[in-house]
C-alpha atoms as a PDB file:
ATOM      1  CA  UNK A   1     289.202   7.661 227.591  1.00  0.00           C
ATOM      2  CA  UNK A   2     285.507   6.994 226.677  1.00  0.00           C
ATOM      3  CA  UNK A   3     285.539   3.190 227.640  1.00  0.00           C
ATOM      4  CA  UNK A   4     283.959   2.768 231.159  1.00  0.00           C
ATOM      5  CA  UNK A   5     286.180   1.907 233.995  1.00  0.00           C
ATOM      6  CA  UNK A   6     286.546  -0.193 237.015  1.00  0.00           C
ATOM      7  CA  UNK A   7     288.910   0.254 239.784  1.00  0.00           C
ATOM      8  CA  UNK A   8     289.248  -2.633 242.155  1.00  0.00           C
ATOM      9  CA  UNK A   9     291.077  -2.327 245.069  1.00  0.00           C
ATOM     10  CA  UNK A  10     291.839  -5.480 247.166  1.00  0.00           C
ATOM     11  CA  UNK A  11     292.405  -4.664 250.785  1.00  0.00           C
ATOM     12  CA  UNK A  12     292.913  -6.272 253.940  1.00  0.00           C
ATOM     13  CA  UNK A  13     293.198  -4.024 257.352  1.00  0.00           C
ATOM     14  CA  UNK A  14     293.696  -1.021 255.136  1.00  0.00           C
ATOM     15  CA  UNK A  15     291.110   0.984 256.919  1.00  0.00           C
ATOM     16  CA  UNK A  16     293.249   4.185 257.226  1.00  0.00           C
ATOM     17  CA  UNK A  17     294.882   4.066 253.724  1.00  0.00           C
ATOM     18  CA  UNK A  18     291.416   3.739 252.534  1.00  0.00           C
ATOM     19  CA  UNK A  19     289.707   7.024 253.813  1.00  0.00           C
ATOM     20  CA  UNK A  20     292.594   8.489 252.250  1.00  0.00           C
ATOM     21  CA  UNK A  21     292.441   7.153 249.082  1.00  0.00           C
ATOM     22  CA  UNK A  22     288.791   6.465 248.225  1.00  0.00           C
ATOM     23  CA  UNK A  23     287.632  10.260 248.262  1.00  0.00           C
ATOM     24  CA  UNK A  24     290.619  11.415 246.426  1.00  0.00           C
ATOM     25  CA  UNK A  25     289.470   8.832 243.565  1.00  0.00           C
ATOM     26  CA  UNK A  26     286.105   9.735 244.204  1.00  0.00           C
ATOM     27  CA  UNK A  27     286.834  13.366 243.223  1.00  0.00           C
ATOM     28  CA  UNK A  28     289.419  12.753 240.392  1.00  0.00           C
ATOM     29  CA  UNK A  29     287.252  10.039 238.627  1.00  0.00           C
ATOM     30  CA  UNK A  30     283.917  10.590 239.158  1.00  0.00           C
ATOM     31  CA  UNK A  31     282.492   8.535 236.737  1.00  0.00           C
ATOM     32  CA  UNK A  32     284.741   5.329 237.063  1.00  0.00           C
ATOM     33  CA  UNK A  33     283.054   2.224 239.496  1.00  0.00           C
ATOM     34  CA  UNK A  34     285.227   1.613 242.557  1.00  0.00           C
ATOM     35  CA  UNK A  35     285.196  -2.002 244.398  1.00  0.00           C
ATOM     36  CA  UNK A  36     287.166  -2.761 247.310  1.00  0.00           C
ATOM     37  CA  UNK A  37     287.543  -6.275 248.115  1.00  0.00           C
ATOM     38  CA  UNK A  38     287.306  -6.723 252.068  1.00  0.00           C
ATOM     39  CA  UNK A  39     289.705  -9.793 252.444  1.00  0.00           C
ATOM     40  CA  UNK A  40     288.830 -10.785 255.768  1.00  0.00           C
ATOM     41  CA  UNK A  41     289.718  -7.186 257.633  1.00  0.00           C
ATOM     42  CA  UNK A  42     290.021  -7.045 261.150  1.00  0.00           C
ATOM     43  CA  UNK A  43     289.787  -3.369 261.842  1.00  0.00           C
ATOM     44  CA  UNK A  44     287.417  -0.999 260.643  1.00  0.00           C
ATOM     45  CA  UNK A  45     288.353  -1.329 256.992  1.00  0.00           C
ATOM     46  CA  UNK A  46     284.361  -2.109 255.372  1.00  0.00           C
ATOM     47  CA  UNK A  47     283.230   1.176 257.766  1.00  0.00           C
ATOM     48  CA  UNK A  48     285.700   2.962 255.376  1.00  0.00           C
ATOM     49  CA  UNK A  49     284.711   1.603 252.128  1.00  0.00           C
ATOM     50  CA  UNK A  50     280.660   2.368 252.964  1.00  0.00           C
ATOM     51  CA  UNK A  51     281.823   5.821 254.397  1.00  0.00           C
ATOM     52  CA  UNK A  52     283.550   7.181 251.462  1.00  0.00           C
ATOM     53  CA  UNK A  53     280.558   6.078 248.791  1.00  0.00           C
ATOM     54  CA  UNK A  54     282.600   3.057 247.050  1.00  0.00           C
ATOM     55  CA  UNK A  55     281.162  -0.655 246.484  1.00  0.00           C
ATOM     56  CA  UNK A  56     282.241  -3.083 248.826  1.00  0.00           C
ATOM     57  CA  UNK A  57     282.589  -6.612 248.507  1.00  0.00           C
ATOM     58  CA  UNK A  58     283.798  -8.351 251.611  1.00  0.00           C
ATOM     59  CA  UNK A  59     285.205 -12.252 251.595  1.00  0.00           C
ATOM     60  CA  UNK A  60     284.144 -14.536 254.341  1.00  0.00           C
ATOM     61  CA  UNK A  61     287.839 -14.834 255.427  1.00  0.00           C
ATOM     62  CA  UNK A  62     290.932 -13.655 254.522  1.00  0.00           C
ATOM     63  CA  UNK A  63     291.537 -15.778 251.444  1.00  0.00           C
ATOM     64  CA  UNK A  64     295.310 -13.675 249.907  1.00  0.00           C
ATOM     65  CA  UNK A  65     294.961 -10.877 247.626  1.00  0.00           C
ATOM     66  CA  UNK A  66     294.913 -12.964 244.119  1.00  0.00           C
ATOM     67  CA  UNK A  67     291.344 -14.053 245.573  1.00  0.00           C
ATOM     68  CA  UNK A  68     290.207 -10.511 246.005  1.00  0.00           C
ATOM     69  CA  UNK A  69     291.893  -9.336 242.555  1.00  0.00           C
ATOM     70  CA  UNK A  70     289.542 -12.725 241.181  1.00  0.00           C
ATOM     71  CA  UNK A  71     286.883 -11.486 243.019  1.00  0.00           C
ATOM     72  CA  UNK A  72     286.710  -7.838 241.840  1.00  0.00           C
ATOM     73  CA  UNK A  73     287.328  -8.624 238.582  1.00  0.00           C
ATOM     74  CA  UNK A  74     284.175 -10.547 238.374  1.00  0.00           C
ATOM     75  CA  UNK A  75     282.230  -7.789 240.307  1.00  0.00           C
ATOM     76  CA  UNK A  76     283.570  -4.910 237.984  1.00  0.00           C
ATOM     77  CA  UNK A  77     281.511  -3.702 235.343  1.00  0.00           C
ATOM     78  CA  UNK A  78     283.958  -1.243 232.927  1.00  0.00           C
ATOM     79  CA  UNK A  79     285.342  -2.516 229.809  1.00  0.00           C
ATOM     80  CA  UNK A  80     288.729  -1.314 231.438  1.00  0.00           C
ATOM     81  CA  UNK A  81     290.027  -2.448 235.136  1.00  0.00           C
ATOM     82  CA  UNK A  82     292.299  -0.247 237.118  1.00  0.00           C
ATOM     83  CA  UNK A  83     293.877  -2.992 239.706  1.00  0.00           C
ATOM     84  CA  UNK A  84     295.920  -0.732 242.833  1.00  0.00           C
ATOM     85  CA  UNK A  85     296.801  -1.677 246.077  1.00  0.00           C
ATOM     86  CA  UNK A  86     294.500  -0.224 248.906  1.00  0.00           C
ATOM     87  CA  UNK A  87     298.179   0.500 251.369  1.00  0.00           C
ATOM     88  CA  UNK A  88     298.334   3.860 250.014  1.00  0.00           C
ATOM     89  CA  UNK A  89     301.720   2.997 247.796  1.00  0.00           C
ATOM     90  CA  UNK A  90     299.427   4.077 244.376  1.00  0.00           C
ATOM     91  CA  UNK A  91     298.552   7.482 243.654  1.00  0.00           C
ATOM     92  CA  UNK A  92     295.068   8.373 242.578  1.00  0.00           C
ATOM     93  CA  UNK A  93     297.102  11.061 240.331  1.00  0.00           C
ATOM     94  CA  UNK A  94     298.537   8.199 238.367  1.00  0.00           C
ATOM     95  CA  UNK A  95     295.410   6.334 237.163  1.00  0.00           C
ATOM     96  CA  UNK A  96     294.947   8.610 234.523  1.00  0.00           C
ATOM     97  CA  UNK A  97     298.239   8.023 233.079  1.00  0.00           C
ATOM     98  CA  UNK A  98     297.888   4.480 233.202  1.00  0.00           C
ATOM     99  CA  UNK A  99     294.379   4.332 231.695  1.00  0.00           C
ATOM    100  CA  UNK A 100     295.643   6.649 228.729  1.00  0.00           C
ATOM    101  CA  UNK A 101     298.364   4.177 228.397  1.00  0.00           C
ATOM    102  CA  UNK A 102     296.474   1.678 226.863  1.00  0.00           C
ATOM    103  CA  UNK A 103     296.213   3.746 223.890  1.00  0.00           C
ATOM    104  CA  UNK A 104     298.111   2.511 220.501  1.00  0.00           C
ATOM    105  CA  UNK A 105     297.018  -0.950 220.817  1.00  0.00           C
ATOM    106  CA  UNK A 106     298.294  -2.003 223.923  1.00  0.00           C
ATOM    107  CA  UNK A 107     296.115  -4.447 226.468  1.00  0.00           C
ATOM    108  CA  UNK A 108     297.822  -4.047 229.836  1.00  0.00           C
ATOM    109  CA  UNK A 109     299.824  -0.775 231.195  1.00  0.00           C
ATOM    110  CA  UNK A 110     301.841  -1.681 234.427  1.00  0.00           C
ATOM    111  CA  UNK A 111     303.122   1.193 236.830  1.00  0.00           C
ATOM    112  CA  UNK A 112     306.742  -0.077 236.814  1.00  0.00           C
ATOM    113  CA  UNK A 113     308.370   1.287 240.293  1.00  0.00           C
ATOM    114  CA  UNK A 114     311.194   3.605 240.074  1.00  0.00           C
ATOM    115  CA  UNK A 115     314.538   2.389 242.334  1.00  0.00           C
ATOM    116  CA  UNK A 116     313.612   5.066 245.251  1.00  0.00           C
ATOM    117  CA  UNK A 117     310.139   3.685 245.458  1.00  0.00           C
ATOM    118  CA  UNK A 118     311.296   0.019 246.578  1.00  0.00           C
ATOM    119  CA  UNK A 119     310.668  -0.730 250.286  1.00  0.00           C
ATOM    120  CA  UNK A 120     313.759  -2.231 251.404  1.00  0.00           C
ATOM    121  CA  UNK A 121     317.301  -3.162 249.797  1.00  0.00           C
ATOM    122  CA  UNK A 122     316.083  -6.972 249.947  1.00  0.00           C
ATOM    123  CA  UNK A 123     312.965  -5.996 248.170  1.00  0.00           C
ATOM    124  CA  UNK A 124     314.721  -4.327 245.257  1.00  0.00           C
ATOM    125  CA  UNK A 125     317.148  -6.752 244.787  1.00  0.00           C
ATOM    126  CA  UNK A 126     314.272  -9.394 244.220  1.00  0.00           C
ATOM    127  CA  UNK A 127     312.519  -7.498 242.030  1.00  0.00           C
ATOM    128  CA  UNK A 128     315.734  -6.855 239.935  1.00  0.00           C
ATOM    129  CA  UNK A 129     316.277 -10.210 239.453  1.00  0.00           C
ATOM    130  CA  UNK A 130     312.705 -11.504 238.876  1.00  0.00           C
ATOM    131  CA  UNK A 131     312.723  -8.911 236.245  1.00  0.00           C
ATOM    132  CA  UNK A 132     315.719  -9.678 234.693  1.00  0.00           C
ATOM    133  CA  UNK A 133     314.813 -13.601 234.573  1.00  0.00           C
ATOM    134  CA  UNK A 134     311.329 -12.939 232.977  1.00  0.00           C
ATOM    135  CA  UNK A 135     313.240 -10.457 230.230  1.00  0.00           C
ATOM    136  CA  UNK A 136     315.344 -13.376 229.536  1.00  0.00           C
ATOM    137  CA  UNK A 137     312.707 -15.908 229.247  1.00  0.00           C
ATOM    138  CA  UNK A 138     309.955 -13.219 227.198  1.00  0.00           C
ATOM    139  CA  UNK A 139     312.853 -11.918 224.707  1.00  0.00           C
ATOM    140  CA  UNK A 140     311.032  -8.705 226.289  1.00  0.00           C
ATOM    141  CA  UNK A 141     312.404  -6.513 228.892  1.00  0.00           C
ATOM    142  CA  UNK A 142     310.060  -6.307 231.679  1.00  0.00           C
ATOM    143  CA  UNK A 143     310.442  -3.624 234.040  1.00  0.00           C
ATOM    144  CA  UNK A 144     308.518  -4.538 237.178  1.00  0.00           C
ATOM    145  CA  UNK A 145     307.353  -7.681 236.911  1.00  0.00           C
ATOM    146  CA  UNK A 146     305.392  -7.740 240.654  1.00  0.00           C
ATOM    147  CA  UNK A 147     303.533  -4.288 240.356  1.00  0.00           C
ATOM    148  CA  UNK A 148     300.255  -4.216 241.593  1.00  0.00           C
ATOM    149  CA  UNK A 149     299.380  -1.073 239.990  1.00  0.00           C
ATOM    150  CA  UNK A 150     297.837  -1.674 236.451  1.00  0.00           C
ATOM    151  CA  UNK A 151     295.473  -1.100 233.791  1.00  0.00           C
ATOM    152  CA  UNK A 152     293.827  -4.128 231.651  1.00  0.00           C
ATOM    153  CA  UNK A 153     290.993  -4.618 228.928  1.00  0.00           C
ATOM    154  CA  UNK A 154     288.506  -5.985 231.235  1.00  0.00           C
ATOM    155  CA  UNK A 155     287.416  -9.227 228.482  1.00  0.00           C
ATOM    156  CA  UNK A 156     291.009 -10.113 227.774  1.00  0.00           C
ATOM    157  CA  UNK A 157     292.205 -10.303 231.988  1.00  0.00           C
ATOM    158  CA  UNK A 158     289.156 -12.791 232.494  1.00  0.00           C
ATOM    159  CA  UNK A 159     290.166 -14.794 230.414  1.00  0.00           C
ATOM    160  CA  UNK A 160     293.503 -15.483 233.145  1.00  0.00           C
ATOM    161  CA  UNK A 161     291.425 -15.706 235.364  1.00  0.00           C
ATOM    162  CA  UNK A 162     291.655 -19.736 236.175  1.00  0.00           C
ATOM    163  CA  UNK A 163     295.462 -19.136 236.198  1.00  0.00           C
ATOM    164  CA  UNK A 164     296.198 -16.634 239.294  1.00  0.00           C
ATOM    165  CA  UNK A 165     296.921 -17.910 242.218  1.00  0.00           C
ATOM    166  CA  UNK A 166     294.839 -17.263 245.157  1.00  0.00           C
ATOM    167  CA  UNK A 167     297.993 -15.633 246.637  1.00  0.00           C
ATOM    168  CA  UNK A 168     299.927 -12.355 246.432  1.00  0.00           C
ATOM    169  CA  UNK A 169     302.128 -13.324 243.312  1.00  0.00           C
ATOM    170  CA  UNK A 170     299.128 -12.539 240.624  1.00  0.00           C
ATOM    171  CA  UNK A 171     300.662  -9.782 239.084  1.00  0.00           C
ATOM    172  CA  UNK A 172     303.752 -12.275 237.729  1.00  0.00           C
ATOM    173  CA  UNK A 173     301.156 -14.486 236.600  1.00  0.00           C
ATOM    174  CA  UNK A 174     299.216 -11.931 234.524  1.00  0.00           C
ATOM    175  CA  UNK A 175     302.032 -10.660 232.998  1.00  0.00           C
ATOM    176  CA  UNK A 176     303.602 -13.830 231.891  1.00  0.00           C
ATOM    177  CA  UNK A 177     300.160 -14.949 230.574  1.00  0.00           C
ATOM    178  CA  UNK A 178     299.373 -11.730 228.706  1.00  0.00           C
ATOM    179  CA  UNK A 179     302.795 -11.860 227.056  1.00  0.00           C
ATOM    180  CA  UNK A 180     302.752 -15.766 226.209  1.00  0.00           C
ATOM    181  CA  UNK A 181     298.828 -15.123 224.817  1.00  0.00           C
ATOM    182  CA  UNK A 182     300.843 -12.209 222.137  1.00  0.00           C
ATOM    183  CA  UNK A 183     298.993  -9.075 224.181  1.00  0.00           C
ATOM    184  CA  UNK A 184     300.868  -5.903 223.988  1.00  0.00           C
ATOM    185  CA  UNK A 185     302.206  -4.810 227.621  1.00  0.00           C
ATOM    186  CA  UNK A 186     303.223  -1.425 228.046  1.00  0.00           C
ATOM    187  CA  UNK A 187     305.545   0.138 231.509  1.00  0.00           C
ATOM    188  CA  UNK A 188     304.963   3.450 232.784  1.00  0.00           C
ATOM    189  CA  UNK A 189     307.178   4.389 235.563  1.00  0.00           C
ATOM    190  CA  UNK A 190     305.515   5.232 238.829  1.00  0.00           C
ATOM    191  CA  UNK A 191     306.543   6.660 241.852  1.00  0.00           C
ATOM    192  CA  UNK A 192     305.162   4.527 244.728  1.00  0.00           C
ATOM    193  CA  UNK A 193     304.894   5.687 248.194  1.00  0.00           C
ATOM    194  CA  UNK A 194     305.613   4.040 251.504  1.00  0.00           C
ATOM    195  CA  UNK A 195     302.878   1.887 252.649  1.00  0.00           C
ATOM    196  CA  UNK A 196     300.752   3.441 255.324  1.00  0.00           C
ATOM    197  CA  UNK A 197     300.396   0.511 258.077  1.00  0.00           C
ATOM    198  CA  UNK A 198     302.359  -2.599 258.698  1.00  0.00           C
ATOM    199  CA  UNK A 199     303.505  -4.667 255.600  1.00  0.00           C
ATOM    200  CA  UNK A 200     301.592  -8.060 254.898  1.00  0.00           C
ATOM    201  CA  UNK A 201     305.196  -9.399 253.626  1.00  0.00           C
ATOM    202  CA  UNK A 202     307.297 -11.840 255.636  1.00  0.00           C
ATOM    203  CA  UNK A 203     310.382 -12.049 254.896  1.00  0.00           C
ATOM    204  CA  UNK A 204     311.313 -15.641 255.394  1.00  0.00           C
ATOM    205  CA  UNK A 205     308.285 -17.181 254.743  1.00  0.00           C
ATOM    206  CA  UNK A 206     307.165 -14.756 251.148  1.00  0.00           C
ATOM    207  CA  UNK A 207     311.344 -15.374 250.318  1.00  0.00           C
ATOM    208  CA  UNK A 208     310.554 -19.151 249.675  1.00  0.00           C
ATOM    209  CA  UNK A 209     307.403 -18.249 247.917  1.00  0.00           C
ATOM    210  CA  UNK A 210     309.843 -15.519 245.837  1.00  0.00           C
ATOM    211  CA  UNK A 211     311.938 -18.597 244.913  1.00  0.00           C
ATOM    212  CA  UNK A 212     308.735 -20.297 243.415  1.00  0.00           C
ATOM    213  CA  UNK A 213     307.730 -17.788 241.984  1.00  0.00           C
ATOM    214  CA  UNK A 214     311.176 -18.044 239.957  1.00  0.00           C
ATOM    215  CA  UNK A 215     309.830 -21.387 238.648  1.00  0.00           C
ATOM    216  CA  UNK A 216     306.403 -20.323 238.109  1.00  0.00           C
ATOM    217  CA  UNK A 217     307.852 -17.700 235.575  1.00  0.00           C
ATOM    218  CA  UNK A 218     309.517 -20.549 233.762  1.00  0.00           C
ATOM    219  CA  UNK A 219     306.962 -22.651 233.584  1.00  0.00           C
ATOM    220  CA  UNK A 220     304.115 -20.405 232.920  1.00  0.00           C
ATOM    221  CA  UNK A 221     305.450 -18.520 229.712  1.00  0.00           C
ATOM    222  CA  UNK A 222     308.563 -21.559 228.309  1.00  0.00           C
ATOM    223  CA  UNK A 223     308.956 -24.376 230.453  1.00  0.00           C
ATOM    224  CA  UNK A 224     311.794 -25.465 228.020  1.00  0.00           C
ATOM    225  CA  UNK A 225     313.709 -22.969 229.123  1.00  0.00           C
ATOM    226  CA  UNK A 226     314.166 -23.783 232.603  1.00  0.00           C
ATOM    227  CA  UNK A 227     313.867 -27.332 232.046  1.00  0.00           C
ATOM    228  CA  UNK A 228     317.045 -27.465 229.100  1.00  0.00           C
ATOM    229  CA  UNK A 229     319.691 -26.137 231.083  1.00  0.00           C
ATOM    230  CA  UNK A 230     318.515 -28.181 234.048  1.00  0.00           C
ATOM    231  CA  UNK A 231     319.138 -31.398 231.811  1.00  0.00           C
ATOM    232  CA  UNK A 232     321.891 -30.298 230.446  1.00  0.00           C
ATOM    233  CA  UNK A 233     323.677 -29.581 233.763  1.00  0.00           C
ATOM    234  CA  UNK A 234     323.230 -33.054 234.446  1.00  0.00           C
ATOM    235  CA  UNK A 235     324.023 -34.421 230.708  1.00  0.00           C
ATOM    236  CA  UNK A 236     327.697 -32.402 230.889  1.00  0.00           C
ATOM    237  CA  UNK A 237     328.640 -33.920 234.084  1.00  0.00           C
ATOM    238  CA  UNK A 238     327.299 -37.519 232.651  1.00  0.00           C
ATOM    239  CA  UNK A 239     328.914 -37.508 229.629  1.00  0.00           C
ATOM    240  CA  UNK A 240     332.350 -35.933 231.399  1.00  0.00           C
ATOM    241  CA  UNK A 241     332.195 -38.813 233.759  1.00  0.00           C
ATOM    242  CA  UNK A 242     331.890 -41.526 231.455  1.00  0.00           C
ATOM    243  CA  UNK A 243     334.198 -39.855 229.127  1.00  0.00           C
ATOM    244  CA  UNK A 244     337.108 -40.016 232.317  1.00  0.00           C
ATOM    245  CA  UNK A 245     335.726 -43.803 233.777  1.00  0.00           C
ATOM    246  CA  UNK A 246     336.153 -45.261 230.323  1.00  0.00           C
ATOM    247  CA  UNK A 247     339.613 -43.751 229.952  1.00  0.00           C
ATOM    248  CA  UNK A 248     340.898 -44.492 233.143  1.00  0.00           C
ATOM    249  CA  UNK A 249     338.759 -47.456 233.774  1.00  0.00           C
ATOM    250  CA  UNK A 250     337.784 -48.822 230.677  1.00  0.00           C
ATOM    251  CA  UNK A 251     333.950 -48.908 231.932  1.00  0.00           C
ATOM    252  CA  UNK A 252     330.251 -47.295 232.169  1.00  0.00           C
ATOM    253  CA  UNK A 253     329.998 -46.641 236.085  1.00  0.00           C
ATOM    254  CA  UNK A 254     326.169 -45.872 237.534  1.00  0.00           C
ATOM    255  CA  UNK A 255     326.933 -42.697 238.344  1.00  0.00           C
ATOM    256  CA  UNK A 256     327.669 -41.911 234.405  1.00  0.00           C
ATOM    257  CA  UNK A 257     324.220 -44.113 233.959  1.00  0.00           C
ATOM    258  CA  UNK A 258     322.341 -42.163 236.757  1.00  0.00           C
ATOM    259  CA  UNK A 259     323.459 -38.461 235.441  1.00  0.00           C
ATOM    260  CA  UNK A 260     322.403 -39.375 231.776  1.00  0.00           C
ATOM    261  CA  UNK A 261     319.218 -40.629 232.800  1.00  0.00           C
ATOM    262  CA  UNK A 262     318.379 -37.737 234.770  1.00  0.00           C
ATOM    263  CA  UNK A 263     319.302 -35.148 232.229  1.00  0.00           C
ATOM    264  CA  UNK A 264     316.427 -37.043 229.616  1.00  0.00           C
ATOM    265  CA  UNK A 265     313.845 -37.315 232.495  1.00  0.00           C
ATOM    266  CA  UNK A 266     314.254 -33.737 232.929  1.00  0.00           C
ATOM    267  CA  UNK A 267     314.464 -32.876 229.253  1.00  0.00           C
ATOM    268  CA  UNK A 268     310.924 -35.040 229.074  1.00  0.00           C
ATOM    269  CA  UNK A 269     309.105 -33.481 231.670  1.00  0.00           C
ATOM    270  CA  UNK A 270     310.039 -29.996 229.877  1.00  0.00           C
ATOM    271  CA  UNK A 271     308.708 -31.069 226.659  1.00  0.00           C
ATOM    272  CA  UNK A 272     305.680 -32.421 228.138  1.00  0.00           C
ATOM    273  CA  UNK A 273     305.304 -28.932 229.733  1.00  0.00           C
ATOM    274  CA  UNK A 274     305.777 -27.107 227.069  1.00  0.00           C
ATOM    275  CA  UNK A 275     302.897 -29.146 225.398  1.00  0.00           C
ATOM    276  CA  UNK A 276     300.420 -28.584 228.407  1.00  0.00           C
ATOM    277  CA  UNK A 277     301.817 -24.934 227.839  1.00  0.00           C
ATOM    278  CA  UNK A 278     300.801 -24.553 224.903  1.00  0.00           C
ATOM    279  CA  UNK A 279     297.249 -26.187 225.142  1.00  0.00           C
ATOM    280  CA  UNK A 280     296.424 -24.154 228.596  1.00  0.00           C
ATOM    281  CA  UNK A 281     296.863 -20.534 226.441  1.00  0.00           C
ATOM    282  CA  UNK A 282     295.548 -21.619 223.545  1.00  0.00           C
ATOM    283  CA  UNK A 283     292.550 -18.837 222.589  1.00  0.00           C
ATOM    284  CA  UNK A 284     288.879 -19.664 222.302  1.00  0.00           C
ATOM    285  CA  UNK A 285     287.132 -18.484 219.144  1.00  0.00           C
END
């Protein structure tokens, strides 16, 4: 591709991924810019970065890896932006066929991981279902809906940029905004290694996260979608209630009331969202 590239690499104590990855960039992509983002590195990971020739851009503290994916995205200079993690799980061998991906039209290529390339059973079973909610929600199948291994049109990803979360679930919110905005997303399957180092993720902690992250889909692409069944969960169980009180009882009990006023507060609340929806992705001329 002619269009001048970017790759940012966000990184935090990556130091010996890095001096394995940076020169093997180096020499396969000569002319593309590479940034690493230093988020707030312990070990010797900026030494790397200057070592092996690459721009560095180093946060005060570690601030989560949406930050440094904000931060390089303002920093990078191509029209196009390869995003990759800095743990070693992205091959330099697969940029290519992600940045040729964006031929035919489309605005964002994703490196979807194959089955063998998830880190643990817990990890792939996650990603299954987040995948298989946002297909349902899109009308689109998604095939990896947390990779952090993609290629974007530089103008079109800033435009997100207010949107990502300062945290490690960006990629879900790019996706979902790039698909709700009517941008063409295209999957390319990947093999990804095994991270080189110890993993970032905690299980207990990043599983609640996970479980927002569930809502977050919802409500970032069609809040009525999560919000209708919610309301009508309670509605059915209202209605059934009062339907069995005012045969048995001949009444309207509270807990009829209470059930049936919950389902239209939720219903509400989803319009409403919907609305802000709407207004948040609306495009400037």
């Amino acid at each position: 591709m002619n269009q001048a590239t970017s790759i940012v690499i966000p990184a935090h104590n990556e130091e010996e991924s890095l001096r394995r990855l940076l020169p093997e960039l180096r020499q396969r992509h000569p002319e593309c810019e590479i940034i690493v983002i230093d988020d707030g590195s312990t070990d010797g990971t900026p030494d790397a970065v200057v070592s092996c020739g690459a721009t560095l851009i180093s946060l005060p503290y570690t601030m989560g890896n949406g930050a440094a994916v904000k931060a390089g995205a303002r920093a990078a200079t191509g029209e196009i932006i390869v995003f990759m993690d800095g743990d070693g799980q992205h091959a330099a061998a697969d940029v290519e066929r992600l940045r040729t991906g964006l031929r035919d039209g489309y605005a964002m290529v994703v490196g979807a991981r194959v089955p063998g390339s998830q880190a643990s059973v817990f990890r792939l079973a996650a990603n299954r279902f987040y995948n298989a909610l946002a297909s349902w929600i899109t009308g689109r199948r998604i095939a990896d809906l947390t990779s952090g291994f993609r290629v974007v049109e530089a103008g079109k990803f800033r435009q997100f940029l207010h949107l990502l979360p300062n945290g490690f679930s960006y990629p879900t919110t790019i996706t979902m905004a790039f698909l709700r905005s009517g941008y063409p997303v295209r999957y390319v399957p990947i093999e990804a290694a095994s991270r080189r180092g110890r993993s970032h993720i905690r299980p207990l902690r990043d599983g609640i996260r996970f479980l927002l992250i569930i809502f977050r889909i919802g409500t970032l692409y069609s809040p009525l979608k999560i919000f209708v069944p919610m309301s009508a969960a309670l509605f059915l169980p209202g209605i059934g209630n009062y339907a069995y009180t005012y045969a048995t009882q001949g009444r309207f009990t509270n807990m009829s009331a209470l059930l049936l006023l919950a389902s239209l507060f939720v219903f509400l609340i989803g319009l409403v969202s919907e609305q802000i929806t709407a207004l948040m992705y609306q495009r400037q001329d």
